[in-house]
C-alpha atoms as a PDB file:
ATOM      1  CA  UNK A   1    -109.613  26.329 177.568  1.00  0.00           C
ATOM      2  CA  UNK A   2    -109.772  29.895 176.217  1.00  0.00           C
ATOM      3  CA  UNK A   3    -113.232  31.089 175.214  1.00  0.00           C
ATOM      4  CA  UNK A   4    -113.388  32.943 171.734  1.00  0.00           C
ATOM      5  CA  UNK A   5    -115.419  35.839 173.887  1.00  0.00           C
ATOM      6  CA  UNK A   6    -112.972  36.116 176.310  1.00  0.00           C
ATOM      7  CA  UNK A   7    -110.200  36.856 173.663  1.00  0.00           C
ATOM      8  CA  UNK A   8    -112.064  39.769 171.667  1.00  0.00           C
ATOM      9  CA  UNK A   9    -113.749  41.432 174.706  1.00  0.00           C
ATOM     10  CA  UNK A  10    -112.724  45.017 175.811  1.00  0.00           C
ATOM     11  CA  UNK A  11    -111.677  45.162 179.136  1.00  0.00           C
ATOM     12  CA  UNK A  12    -110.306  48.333 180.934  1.00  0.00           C
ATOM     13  CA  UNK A  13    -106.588  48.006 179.560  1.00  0.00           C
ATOM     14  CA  UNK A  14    -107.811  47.767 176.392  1.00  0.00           C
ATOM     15  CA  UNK A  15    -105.767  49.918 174.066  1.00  0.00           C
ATOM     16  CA  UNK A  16    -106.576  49.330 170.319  1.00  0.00           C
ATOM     17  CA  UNK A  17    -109.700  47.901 168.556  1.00  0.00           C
ATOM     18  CA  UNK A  18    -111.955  47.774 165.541  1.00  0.00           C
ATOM     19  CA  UNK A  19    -116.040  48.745 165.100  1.00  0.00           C
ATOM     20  CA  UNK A  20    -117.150  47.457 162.155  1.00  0.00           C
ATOM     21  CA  UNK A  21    -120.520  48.140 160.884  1.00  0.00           C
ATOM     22  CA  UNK A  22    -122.679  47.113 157.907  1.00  0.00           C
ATOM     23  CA  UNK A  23    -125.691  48.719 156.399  1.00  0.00           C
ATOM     24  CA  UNK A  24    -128.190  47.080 153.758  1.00  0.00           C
ATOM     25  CA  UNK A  25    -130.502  48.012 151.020  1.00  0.00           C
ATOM     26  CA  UNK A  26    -132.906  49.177 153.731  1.00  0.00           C
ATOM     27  CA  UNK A  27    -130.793  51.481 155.336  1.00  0.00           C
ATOM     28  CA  UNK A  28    -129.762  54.980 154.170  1.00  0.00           C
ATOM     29  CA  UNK A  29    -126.076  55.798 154.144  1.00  0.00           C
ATOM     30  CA  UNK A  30    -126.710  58.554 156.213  1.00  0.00           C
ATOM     31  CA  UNK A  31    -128.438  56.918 158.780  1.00  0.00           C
ATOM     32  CA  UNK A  32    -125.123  54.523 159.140  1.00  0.00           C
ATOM     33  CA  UNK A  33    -122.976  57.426 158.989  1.00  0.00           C
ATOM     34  CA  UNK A  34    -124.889  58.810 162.053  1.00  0.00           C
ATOM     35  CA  UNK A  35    -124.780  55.857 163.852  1.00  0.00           C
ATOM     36  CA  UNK A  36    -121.309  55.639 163.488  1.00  0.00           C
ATOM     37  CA  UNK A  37    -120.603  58.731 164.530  1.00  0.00           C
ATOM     38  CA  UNK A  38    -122.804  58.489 167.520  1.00  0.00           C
ATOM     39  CA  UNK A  39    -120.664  55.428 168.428  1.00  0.00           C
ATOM     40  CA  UNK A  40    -117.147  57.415 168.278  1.00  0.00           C
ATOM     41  CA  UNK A  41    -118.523  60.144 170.068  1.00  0.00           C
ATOM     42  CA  UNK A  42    -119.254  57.487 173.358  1.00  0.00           C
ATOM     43  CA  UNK A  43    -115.767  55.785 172.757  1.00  0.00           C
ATOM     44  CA  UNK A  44    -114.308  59.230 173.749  1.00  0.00           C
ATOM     45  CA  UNK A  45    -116.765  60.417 176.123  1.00  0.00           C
ATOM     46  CA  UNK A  46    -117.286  57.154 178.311  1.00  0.00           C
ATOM     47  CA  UNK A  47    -113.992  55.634 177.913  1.00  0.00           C
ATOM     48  CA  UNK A  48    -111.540  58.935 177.018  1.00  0.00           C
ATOM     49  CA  UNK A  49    -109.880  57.632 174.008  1.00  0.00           C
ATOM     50  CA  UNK A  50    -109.993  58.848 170.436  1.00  0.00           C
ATOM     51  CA  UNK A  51    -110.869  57.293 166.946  1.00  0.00           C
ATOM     52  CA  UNK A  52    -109.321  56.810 163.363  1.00  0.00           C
ATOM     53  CA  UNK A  53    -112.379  56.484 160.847  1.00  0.00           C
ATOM     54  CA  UNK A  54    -112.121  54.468 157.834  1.00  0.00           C
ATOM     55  CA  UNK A  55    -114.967  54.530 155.120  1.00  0.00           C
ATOM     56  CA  UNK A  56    -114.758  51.613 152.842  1.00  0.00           C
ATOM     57  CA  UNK A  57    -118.245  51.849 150.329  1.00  0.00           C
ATOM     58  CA  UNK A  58    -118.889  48.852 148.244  1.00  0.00           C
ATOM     59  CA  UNK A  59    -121.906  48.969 146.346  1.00  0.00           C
ATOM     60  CA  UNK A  60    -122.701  45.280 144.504  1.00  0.00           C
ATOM     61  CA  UNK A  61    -124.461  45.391 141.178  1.00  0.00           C
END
């Protein structure tokens, strides 16, 4: 038996994955953004890869 975790965990040969993150009403946009950015910047400094950024901004009425 296969445990969920041990199907999505990054591992060393890891070559390709996805960071998702969500802000709320609490949180400004730009703290997010910064956040986010923060995170890429580690990705290539700790683990020498690079990033693709996609921005998807859906604002609910």
């Amino acid at each position: 038996m296969t445990l969920e975790r041990d199907e999505t965990k990054i591992i060393k040969e890891t070559k390709e994955f996805m960071v998702y993150v969500q802000g709320n009403k609490n949180l400004e946009y730009d703290s997010l953004l910064k956040a986010l950015q923060k995170l890429c910047d580690m990705i290539e400094e700790i683990c020498g890869g690079t990033y693709n950024r996609a921005i998807l901004v859906l604002t609910l009425k």
